[in-house]
N, C-alpha and C. Protein backbone atom coordinates (compact mmCIF):
# COMPACT_ATOMS: atom_id res chain seq x y z
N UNK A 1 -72.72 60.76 26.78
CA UNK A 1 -71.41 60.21 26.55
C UNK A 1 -70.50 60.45 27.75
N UNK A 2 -70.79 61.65 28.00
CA UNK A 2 -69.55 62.20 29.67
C UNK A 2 -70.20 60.96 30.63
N UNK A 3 -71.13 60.55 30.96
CA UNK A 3 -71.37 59.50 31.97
C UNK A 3 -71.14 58.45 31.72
N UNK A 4 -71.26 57.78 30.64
CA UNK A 4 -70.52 56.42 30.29
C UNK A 4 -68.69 56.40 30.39
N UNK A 5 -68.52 57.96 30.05
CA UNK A 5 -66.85 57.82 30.28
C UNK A 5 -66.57 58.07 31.84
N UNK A 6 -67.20 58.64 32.61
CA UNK A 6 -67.41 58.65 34.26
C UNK A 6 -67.52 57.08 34.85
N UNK A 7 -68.01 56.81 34.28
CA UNK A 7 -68.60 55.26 35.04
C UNK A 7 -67.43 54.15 34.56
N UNK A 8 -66.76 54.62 33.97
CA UNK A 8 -65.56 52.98 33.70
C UNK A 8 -64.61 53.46 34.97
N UNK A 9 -63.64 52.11 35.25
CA UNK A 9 -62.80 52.24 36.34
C UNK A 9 -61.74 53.32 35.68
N UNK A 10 -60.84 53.85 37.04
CA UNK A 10 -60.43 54.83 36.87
C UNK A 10 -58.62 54.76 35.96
N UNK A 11 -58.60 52.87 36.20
CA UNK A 11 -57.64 52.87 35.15
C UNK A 11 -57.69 52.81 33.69
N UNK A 12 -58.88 52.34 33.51
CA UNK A 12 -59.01 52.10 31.99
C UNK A 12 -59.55 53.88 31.74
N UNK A 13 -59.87 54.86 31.92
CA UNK A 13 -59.87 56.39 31.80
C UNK A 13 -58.66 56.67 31.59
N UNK A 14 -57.43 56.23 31.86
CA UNK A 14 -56.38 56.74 32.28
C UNK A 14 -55.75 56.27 30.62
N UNK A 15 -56.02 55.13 30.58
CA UNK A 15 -55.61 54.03 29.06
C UNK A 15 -56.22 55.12 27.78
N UNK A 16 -57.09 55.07 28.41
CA UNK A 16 -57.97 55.60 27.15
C UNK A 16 -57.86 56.94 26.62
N UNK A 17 -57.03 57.77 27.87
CA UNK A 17 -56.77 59.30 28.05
C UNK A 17 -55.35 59.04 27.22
N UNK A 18 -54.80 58.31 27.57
CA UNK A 18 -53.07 57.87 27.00
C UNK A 18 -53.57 57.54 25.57
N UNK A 19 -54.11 56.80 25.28
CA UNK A 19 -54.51 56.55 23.51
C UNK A 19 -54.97 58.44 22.95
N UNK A 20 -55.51 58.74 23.48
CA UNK A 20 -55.87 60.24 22.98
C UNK A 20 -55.03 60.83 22.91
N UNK A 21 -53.95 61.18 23.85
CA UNK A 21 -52.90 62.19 23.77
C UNK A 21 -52.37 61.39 22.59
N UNK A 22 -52.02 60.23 22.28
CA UNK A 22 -51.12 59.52 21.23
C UNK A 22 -51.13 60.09 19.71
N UNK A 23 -52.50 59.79 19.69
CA UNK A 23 -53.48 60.22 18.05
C UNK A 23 -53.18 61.56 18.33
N UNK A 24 -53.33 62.69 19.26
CA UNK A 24 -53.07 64.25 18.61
C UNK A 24 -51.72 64.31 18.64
N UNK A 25 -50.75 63.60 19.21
CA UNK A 25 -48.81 63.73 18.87
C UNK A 25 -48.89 63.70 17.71
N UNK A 26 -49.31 61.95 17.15
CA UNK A 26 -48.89 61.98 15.58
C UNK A 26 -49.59 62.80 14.69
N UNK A 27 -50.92 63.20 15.14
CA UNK A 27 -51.72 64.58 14.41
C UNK A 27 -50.06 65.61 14.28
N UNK A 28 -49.87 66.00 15.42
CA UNK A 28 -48.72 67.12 15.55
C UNK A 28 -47.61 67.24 14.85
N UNK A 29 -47.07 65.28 15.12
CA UNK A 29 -46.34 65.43 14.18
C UNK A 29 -46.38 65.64 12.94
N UNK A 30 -47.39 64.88 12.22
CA UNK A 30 -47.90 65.11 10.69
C UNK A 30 -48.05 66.75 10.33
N UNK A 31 -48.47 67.46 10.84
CA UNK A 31 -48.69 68.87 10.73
C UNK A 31 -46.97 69.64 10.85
N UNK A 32 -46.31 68.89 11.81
CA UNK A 32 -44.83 69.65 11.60
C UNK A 32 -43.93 68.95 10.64
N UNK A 33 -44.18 67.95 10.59
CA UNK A 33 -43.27 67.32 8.95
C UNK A 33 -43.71 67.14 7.91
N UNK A 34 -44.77 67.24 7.64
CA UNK A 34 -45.11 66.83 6.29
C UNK A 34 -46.06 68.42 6.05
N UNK A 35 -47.23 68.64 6.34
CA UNK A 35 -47.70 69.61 5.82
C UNK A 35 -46.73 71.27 5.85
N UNK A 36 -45.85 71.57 7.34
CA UNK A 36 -45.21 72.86 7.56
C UNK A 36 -44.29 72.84 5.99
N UNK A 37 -43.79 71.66 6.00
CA UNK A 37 -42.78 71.37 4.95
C UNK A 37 -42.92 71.98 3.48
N UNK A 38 -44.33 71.61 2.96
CA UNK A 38 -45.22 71.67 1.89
C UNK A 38 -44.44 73.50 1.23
N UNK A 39 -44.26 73.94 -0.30
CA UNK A 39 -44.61 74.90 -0.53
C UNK A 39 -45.99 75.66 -0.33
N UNK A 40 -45.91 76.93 -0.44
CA UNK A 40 -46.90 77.74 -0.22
C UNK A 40 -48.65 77.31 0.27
N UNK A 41 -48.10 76.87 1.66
CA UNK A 41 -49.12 76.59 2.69
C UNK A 41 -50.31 77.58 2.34
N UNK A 42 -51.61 77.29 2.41
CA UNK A 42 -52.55 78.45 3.02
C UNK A 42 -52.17 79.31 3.86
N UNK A 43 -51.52 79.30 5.00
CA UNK A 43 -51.88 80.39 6.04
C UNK A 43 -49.97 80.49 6.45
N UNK A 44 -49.25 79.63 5.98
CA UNK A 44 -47.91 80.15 5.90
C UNK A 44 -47.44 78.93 6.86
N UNK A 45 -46.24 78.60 6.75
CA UNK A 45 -45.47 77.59 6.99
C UNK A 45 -45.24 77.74 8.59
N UNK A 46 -45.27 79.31 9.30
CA UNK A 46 -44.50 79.21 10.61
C UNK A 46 -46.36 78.90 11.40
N UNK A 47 -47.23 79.28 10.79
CA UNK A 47 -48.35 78.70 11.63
C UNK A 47 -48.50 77.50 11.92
N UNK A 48 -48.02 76.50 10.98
CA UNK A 48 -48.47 75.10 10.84
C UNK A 48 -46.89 74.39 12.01
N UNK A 49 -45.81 74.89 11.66
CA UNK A 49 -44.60 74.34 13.09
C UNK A 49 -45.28 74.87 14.16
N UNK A 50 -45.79 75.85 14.48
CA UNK A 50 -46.26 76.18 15.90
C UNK A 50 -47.47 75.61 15.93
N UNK A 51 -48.47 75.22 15.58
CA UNK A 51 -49.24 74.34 15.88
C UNK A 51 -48.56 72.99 16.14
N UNK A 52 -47.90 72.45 15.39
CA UNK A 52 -47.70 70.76 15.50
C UNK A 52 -46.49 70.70 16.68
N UNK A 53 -45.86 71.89 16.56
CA UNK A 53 -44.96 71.63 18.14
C UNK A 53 -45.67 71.87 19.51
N UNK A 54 -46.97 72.81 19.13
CA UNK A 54 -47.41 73.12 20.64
C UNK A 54 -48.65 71.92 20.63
N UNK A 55 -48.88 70.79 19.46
CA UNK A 55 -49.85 69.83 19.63
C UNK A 55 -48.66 68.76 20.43
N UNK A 56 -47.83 68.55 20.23
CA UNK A 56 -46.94 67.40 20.35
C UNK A 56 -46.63 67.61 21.85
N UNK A 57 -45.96 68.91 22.45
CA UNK A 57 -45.84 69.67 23.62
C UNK A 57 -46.66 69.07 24.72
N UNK A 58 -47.90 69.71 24.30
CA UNK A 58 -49.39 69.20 25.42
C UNK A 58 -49.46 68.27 25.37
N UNK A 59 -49.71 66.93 24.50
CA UNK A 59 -49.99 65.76 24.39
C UNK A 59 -49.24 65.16 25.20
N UNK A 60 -47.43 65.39 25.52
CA UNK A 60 -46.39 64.77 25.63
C UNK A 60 -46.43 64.84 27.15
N UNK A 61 -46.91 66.30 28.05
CA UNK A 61 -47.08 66.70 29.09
C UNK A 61 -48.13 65.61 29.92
N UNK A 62 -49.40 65.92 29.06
CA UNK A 62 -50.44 65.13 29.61
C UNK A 62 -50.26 63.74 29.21
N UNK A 63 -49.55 63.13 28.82
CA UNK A 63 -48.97 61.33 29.53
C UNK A 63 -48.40 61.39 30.30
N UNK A 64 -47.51 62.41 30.24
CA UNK A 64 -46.40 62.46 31.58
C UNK A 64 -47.63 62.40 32.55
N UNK A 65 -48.74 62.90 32.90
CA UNK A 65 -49.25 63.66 34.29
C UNK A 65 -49.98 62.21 34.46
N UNK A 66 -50.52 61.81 33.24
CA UNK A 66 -51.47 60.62 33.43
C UNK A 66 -51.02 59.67 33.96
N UNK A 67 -49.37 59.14 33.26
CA UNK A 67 -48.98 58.26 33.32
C UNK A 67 -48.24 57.98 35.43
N UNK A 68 -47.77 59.18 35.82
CA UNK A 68 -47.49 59.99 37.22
C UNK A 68 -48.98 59.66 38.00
N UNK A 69 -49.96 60.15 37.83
CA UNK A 69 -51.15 59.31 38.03
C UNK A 69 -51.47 58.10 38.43
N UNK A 70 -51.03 57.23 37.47
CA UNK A 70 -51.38 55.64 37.60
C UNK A 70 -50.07 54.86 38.32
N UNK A 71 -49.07 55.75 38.60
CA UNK A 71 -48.37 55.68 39.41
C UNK A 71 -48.77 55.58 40.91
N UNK A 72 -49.27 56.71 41.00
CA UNK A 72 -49.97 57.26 42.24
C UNK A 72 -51.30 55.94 42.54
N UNK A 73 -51.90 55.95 41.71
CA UNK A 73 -53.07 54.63 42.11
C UNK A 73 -52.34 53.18 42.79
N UNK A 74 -50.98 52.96 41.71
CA UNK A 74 -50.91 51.57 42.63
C UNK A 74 -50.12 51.79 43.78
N UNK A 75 -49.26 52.97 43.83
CA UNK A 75 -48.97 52.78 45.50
C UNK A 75 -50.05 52.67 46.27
N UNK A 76 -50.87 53.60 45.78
CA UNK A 76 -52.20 53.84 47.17
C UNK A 76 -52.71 52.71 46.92
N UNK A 77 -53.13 51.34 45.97
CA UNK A 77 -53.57 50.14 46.42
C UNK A 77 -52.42 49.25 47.21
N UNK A 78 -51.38 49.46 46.77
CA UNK A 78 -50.63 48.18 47.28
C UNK A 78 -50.09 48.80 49.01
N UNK A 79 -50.51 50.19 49.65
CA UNK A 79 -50.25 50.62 50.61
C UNK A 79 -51.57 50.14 51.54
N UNK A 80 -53.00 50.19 50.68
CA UNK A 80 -54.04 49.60 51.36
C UNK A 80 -54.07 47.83 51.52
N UNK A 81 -53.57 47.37 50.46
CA UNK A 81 -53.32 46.22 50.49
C UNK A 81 -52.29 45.42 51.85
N UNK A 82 -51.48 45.84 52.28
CA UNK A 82 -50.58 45.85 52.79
C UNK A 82 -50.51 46.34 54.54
N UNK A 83 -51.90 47.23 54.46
CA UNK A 83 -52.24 47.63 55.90
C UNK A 83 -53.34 46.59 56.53
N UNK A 84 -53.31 46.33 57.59
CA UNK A 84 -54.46 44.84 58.01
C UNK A 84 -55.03 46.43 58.95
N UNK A 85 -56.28 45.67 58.94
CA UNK A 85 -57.14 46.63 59.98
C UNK A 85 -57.49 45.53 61.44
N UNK A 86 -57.16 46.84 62.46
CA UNK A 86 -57.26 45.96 63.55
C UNK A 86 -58.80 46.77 64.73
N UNK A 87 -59.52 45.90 64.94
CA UNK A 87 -60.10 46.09 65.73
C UNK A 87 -59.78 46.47 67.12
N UNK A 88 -60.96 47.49 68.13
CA UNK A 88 -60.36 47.74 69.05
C UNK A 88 -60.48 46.48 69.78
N UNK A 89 -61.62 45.73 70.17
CA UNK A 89 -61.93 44.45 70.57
C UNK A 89 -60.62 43.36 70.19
N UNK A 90 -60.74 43.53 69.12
CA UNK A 90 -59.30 42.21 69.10
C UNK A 90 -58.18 42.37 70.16
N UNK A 91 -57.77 43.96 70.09
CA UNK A 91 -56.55 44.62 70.33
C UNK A 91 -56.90 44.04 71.94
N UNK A 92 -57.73 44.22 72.30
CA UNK A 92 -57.72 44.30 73.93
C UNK A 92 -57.83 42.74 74.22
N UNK A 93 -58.54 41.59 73.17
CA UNK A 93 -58.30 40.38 73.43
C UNK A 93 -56.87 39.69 73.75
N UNK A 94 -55.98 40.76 72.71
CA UNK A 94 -54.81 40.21 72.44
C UNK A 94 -54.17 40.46 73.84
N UNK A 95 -54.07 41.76 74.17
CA UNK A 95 -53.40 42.44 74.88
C UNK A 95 -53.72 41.47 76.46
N UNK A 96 -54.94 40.95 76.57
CA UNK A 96 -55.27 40.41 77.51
C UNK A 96 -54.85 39.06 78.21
N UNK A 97 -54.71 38.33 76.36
CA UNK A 97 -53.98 37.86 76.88
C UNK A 97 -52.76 36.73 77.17
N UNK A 98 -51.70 38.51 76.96
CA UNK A 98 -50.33 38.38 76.96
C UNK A 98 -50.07 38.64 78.47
């Protein structure tokens, strides 16, 4: 499974990383509003807010980083895009003759 998720392009990883963080927020949230809420929890009400705030926390971080990321990808294409490559041969054709 890790090599099939290695082998897609590096934006759709990025999509797919953003759908994941999504599903454990609203996990987080569900765990801090509706279950913390609940009378007499199993394991007590302040376990279940500190879980769903520190699920919501991380999730919220890692889009930020991902999303900062795919930031970072299209400058670096539209900076390669945007640079022409010049040969040394051309350069000296040109230069020759001016």
């Amino acid at each position: 499974m890790l090599n099939e998720f290695s082998s897609k392009p590096e934006k759709q990883r990025c999509y797919i990383g953003i759908a994941i963080c999504a599903v454990v927020f609203l996990f987080g949230y569900y765990i801090l509003n509706f279950i913390s809420t609940r009378e007499k929890v199993p394991l007590g009400n302040t376990l279940y807010i500190l879980i769903g705030t520190t699920l919501m926390a991380i999730s919220s971080i890692i889009i930020f980083l991902i999303i900062r990321h795919l930031n970072k990808l299209e400058r670096k294409l539209k900076k390669r895009r945007s640079s022409k490559i010049v040969f040394l041969k051309n350069l000296e054709k040109a230069t020759k003759k001016e």
